[in-house]
Protein backbone atom coordinates (compact mmCIF):
# COMPACT_ATOMS: atom_id res chain seq x y z
CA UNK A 1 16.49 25.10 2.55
CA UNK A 2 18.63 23.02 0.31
CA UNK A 3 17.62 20.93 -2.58
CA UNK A 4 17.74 17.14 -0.27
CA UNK A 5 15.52 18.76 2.13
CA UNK A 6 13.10 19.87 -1.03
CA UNK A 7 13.60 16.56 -2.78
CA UNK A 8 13.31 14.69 0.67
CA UNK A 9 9.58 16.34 1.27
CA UNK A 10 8.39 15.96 -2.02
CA UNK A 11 9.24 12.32 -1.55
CA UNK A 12 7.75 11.73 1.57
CA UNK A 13 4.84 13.68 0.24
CA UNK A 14 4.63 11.12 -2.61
CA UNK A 15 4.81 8.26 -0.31
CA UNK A 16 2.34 9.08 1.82
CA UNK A 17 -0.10 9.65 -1.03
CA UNK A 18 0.30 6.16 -2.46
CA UNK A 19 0.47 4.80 1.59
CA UNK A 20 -3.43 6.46 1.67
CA UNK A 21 -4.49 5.16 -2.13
CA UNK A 22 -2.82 1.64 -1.07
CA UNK A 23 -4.85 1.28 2.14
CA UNK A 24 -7.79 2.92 0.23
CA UNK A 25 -7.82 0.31 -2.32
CA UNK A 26 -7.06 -2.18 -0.25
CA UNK A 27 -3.71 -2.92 -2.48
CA UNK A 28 -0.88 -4.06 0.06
CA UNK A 29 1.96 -3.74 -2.52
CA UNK A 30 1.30 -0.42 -2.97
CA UNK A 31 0.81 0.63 0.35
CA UNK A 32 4.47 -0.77 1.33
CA UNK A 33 5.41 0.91 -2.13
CA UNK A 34 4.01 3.94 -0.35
CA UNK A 35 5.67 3.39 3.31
CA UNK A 36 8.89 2.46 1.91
CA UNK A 37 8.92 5.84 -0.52
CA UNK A 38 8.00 8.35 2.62
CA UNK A 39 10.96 6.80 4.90
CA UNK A 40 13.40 7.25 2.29
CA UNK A 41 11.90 11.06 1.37
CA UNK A 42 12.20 11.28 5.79
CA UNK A 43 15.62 9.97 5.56
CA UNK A 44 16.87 12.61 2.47
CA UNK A 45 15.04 15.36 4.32
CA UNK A 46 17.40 14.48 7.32
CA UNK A 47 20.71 14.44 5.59
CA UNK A 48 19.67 17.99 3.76
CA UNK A 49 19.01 19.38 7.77
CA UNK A 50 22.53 17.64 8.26
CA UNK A 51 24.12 19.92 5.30
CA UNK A 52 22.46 22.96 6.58
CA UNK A 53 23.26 22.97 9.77
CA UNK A 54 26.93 21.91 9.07
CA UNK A 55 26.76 25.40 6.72
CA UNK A 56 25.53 27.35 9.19
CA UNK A 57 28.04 30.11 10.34
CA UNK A 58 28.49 29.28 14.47
């Protein structure tokens, strides 16, 4: 595992929390804060799967 896909996780981890406190609270800004966060923590995630499996040995 390399550090985008860590960073990318902990990301969408963080996105989805303030997603759930957003809807929870019923505070729309946050909740695209939150939705807008865990795509770009997805998207991270995929390029560091990218870089791994362009290391791998075939």
């Amino acid at each position: 595992m390399n550090k985008d896909q860590v960073k990318g996780t902990v990301e969408k981890g963080k996105g989805d929390a303030n997603e759930t406190v957003g809807r929870a609270t019923g505070n729309t800004k946050q909740e695209v804060k939150g939705d807008i966060q865990r795509a770009a923590g997805q998207a991270r995630k995929n390029l560091g799967d990218i870089k791994e499996a362009a290391n791998k040995p075939r």
